[in-house]
N, C-alpha and C. Protein backbone atom coordinates (compact mmCIF):
# COMPACT_ATOMS: atom_id res chain seq x y z
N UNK A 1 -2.73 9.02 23.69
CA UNK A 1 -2.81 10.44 23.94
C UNK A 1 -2.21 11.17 22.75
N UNK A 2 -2.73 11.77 22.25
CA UNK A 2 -2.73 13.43 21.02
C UNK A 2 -1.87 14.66 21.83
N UNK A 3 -1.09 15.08 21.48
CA UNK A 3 -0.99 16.17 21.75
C UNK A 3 -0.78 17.39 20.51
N UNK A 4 -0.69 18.41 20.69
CA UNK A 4 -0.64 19.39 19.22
C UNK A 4 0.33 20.62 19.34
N UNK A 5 0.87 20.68 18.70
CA UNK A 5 1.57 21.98 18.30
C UNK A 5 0.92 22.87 17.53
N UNK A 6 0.79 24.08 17.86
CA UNK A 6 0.33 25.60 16.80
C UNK A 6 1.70 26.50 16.22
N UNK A 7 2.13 26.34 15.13
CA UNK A 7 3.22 27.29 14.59
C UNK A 7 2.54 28.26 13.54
N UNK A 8 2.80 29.24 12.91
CA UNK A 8 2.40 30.10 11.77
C UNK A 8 3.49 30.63 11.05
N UNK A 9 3.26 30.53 9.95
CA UNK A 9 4.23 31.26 8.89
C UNK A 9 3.79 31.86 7.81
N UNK A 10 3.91 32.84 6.55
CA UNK A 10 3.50 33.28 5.80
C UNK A 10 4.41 32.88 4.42
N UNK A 11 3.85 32.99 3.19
CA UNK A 11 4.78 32.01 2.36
C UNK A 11 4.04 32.21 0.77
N UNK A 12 4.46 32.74 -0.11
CA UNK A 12 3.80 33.15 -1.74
C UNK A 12 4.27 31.47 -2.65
N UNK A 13 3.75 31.18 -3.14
CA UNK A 13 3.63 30.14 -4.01
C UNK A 13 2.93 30.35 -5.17
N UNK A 14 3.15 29.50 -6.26
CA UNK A 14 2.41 29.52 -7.23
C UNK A 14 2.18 27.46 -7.82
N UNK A 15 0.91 27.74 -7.65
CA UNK A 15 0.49 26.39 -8.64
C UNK A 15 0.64 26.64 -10.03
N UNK A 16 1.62 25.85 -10.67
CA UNK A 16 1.80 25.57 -11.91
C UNK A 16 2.38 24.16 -12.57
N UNK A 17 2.26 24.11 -13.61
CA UNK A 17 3.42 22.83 -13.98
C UNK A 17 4.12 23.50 -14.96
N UNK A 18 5.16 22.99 -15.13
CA UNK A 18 6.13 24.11 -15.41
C UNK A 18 6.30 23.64 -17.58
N UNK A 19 6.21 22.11 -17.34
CA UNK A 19 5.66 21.58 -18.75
C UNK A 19 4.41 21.91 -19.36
N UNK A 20 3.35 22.58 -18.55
CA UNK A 20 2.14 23.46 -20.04
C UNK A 20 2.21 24.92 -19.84
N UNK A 21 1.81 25.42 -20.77
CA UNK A 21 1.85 26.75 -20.81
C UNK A 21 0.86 27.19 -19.56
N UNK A 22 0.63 28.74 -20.11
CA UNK A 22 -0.02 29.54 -19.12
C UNK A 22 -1.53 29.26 -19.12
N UNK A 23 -2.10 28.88 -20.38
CA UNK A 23 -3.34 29.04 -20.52
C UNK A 23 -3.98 27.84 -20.00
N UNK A 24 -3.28 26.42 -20.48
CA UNK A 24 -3.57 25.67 -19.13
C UNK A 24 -3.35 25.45 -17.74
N UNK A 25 -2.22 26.22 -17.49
CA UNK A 25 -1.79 26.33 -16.02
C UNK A 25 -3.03 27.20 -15.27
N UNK A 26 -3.76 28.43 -15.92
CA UNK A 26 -4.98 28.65 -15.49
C UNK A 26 -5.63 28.18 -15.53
N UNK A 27 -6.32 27.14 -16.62
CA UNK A 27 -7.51 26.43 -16.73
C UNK A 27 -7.63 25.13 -15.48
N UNK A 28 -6.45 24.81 -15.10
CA UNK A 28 -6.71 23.81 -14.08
C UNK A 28 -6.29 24.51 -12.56
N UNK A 29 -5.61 25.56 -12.29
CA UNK A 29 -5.36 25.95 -11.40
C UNK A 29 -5.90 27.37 -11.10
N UNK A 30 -6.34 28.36 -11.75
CA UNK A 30 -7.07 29.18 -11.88
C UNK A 30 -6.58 30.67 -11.21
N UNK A 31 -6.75 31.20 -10.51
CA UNK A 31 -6.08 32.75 -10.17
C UNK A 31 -4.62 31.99 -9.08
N UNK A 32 -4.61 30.89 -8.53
CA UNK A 32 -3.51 30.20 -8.08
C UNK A 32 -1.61 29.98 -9.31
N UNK A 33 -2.90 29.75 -10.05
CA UNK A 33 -2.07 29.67 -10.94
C UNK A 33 -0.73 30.87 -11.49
N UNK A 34 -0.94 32.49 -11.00
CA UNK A 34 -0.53 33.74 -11.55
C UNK A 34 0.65 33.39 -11.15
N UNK A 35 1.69 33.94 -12.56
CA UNK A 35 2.97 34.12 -12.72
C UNK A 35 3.92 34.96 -11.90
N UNK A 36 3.19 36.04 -11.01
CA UNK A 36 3.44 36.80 -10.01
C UNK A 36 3.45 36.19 -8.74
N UNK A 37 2.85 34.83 -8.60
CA UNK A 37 2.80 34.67 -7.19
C UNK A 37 2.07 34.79 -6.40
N UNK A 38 1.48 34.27 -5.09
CA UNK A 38 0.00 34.71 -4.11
C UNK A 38 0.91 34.37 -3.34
N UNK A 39 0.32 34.76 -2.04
CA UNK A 39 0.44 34.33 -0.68
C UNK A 39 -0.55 33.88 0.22
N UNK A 40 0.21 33.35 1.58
CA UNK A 40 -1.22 32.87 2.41
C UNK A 40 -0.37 33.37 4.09
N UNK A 41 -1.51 33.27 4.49
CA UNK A 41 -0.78 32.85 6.14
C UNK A 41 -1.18 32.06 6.56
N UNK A 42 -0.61 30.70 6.92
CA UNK A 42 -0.77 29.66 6.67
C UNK A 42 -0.75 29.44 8.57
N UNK A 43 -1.72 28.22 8.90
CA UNK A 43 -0.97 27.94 10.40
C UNK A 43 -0.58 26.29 10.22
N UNK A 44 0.02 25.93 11.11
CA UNK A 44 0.42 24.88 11.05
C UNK A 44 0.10 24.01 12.35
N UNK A 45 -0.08 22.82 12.39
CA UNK A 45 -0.40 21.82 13.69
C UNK A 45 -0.04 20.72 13.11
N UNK A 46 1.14 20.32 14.54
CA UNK A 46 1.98 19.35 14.10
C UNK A 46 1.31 18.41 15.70
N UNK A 47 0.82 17.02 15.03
CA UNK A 47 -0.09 16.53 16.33
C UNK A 47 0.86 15.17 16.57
N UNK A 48 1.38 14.72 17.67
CA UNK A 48 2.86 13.83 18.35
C UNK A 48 1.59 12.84 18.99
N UNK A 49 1.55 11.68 18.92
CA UNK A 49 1.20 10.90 19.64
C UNK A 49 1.58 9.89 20.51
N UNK A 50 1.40 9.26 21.36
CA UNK A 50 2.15 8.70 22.42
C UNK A 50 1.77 8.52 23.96
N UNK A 51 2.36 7.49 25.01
CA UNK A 51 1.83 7.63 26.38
C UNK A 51 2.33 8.93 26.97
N UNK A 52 1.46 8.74 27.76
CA UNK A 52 1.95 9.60 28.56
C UNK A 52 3.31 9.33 29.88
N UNK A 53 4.26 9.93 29.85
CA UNK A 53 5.46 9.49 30.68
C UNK A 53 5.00 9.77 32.37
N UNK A 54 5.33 8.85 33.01
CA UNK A 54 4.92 9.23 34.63
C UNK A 54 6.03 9.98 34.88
N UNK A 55 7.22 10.04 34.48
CA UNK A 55 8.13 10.76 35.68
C UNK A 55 7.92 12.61 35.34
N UNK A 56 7.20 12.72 33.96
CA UNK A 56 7.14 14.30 33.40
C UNK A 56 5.84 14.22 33.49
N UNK A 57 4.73 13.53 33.20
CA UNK A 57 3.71 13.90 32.81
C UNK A 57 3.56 14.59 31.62
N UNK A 58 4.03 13.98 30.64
CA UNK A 58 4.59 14.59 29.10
C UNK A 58 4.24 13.51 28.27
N UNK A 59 3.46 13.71 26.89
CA UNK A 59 3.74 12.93 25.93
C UNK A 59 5.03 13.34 25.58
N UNK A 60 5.43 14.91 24.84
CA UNK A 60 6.35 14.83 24.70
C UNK A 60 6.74 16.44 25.32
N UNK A 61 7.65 17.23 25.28
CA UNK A 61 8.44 18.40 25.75
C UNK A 61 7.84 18.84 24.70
N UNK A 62 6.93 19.98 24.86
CA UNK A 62 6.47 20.76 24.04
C UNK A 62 7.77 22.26 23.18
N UNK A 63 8.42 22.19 24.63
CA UNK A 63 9.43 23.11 24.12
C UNK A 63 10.89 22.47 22.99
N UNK A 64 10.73 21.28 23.59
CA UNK A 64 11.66 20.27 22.14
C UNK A 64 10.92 20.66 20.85
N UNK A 65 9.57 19.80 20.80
CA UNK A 65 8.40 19.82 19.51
C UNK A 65 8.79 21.43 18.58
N UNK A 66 8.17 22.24 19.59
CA UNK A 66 8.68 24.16 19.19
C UNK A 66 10.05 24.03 18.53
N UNK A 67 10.93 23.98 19.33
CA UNK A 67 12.13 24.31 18.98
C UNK A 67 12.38 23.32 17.13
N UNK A 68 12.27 22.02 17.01
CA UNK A 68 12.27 21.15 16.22
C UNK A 68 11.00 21.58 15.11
N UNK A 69 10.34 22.03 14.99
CA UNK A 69 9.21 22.54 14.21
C UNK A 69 9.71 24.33 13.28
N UNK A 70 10.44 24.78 14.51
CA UNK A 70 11.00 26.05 14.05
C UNK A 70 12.14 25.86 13.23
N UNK A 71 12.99 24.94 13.42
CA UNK A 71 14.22 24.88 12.97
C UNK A 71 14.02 24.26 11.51
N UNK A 72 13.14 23.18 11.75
CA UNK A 72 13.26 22.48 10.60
C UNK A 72 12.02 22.69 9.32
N UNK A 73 11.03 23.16 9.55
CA UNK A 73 10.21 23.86 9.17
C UNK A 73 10.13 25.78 8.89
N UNK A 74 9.41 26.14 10.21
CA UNK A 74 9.12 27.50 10.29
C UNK A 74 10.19 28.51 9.59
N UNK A 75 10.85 28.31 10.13
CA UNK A 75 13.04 29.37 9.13
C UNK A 75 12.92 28.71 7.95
N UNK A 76 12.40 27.98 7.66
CA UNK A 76 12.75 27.46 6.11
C UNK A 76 11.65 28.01 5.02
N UNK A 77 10.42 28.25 5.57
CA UNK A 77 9.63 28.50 4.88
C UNK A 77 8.90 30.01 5.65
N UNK A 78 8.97 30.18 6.08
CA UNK A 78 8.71 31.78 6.76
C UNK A 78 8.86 32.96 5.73
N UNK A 79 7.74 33.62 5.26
CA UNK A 79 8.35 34.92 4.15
C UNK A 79 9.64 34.17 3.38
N UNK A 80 8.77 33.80 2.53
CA UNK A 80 9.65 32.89 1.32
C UNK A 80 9.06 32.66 0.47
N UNK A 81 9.03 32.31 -0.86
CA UNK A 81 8.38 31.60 -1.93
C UNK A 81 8.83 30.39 -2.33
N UNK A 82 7.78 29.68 -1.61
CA UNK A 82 7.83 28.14 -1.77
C UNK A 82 8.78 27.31 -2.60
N UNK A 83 8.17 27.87 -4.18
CA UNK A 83 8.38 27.35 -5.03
C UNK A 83 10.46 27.62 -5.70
N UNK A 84 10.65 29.03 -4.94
CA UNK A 84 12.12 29.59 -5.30
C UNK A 84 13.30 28.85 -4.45
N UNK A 85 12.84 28.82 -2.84
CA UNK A 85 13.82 28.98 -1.86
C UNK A 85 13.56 28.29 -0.82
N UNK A 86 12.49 26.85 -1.21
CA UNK A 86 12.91 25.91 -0.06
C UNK A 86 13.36 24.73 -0.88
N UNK A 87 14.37 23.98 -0.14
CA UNK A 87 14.83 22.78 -0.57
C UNK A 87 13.78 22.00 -1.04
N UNK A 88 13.21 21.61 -0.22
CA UNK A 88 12.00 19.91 0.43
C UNK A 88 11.22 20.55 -0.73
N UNK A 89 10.64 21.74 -1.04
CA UNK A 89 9.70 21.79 -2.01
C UNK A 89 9.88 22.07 -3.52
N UNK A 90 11.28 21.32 -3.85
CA UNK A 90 11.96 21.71 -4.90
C UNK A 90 11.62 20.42 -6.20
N UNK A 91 11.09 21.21 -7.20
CA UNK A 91 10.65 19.93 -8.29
C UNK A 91 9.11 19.25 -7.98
N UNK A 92 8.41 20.18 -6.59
CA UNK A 92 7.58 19.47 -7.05
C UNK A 92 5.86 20.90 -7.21
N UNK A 93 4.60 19.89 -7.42
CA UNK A 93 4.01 21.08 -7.24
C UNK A 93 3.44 21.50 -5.75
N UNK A 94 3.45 23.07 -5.67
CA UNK A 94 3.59 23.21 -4.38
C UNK A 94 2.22 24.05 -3.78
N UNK A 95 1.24 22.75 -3.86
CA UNK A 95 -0.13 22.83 -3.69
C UNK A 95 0.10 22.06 -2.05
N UNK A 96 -1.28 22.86 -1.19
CA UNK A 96 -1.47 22.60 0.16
C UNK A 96 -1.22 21.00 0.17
N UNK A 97 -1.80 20.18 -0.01
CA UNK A 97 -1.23 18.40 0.01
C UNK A 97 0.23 18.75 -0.28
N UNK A 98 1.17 18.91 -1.35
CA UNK A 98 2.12 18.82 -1.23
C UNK A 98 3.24 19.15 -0.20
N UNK A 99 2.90 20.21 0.38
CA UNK A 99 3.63 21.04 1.67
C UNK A 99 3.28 20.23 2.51
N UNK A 100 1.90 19.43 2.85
CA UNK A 100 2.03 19.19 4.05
C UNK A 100 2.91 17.56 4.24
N UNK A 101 2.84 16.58 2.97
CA UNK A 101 3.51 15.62 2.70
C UNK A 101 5.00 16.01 2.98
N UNK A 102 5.17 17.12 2.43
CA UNK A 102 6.86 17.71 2.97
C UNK A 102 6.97 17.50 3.92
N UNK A 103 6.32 18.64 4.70
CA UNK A 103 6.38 18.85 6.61
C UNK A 103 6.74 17.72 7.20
N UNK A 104 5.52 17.04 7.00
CA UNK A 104 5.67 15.00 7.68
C UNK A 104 6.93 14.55 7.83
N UNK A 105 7.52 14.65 5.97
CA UNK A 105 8.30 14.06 6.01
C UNK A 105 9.94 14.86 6.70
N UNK A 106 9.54 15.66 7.07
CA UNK A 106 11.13 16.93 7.35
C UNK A 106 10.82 16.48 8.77
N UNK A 107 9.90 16.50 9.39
CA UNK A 107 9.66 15.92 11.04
C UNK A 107 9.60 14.85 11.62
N UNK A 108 9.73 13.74 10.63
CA UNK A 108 9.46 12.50 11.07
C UNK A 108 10.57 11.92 11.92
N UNK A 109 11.81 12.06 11.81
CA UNK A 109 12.85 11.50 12.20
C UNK A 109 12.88 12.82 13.21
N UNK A 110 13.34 14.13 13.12
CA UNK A 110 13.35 14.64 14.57
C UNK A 110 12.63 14.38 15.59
N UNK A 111 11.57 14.24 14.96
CA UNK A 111 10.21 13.97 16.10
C UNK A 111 10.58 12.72 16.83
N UNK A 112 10.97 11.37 16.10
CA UNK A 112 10.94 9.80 16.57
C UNK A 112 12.70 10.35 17.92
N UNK A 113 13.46 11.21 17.53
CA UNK A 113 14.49 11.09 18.00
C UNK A 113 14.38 11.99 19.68
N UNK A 114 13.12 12.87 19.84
CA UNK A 114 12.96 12.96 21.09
C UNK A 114 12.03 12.35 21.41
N UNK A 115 11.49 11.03 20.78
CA UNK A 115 10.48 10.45 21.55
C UNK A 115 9.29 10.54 21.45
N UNK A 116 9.26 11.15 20.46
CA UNK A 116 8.10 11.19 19.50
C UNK A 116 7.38 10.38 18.50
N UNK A 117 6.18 10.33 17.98
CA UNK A 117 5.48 9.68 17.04
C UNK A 117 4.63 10.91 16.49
N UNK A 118 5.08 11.28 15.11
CA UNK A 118 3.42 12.37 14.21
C UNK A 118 2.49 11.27 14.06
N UNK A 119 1.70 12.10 14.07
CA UNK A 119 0.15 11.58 14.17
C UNK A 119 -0.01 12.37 13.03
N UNK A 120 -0.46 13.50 13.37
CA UNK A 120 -0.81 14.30 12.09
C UNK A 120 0.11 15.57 11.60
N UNK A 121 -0.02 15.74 10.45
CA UNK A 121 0.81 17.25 9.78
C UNK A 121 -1.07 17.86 9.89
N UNK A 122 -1.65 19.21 10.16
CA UNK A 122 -2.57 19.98 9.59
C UNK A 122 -2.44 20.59 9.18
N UNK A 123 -2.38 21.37 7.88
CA UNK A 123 -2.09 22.89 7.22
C UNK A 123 -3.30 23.49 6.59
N UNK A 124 -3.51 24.68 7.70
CA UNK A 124 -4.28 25.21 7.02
C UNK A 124 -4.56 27.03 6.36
N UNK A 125 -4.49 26.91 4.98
CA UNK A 125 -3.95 27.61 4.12
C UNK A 125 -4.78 28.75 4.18
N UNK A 126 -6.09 28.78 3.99
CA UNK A 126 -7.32 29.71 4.19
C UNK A 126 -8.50 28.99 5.54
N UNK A 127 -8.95 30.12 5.48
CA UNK A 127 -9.84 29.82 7.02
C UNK A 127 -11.14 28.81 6.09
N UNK A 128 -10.85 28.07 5.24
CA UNK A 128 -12.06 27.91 4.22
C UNK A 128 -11.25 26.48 4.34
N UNK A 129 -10.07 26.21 4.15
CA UNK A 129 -8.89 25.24 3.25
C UNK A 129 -7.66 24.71 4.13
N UNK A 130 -7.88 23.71 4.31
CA UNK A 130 -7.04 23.02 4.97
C UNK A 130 -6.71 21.42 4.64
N UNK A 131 -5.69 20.74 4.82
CA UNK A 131 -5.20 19.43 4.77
C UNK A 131 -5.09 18.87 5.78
N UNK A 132 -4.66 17.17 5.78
CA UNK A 132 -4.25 16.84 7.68
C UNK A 132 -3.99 15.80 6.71
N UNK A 133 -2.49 15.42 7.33
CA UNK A 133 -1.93 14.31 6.63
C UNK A 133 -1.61 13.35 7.71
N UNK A 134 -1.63 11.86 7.95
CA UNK A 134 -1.25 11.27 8.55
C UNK A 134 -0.34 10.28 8.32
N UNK A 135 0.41 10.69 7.34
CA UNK A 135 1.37 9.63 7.23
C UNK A 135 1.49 9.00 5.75
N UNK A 136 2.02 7.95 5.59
CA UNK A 136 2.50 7.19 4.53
C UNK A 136 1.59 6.15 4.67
């Protein structure tokens, strides 16, 4: 059994590498690339897999999942710039695969500690653009 979480947050980033200049930082990354910054509103689905428990009828407490998704995710990256002011996304580049390899990894151990298993991280950045990571 799948179950899914829906969270949303909003969040400016910039694709760059910080070792070439500007003119290739556009040529491979392109209006992503601007020195000013973009944003997205991003949603998020964090998918827990597992039996189902007879005495709850729960894979897992959806209101745990919430609470554990907000804390350790959503406040961290909520109206922020990725690339300035979150830890987890520090040093690296902070393209949709990369965030969602973060996420995974910032949830993996809360998640296992109420009884949980991720299945999937989904992030999706534009209604066009999205990732789904399953793991290592």
């Amino acid at each position: 059994m799948h179950i899914t979480r829906r969270e949303r947050f909003n969040a400016a980033h910039r694709l760059f590498r910080p070792d070439w200049d500007d003119e290739k930082n556009l040529e491979v990354f392109g209006k992503c690339s601007n020195p000013n910054w973009h944003g997205h509103n991003y949603t998020l689905f964090v998918t827990v897999k597992g039996r189902i428990d007879p005495e709850t009828g729960f894979v897992i407490n959806l209101k745990h999942l919430s609470h554990i998704i907000k804390t350790y995710i959503i406040d961290k990256l909520d109206h922020k710039n990725l690339n300035l002011e979150v830890d987890f996304m520090r040093n690296k580049i902070v393209s949709t695969e990369n965030i969602a390899v973060a996420i995974w990894n910032e949830l993996d151990q809360p998640v296992k500690e109420i009884g949980g298993k991720l299945h999937c991280v989904k992030l999706v950045e534009t209604e066009n653009n999205y990732v789904e990571f399953f793991g290592n």
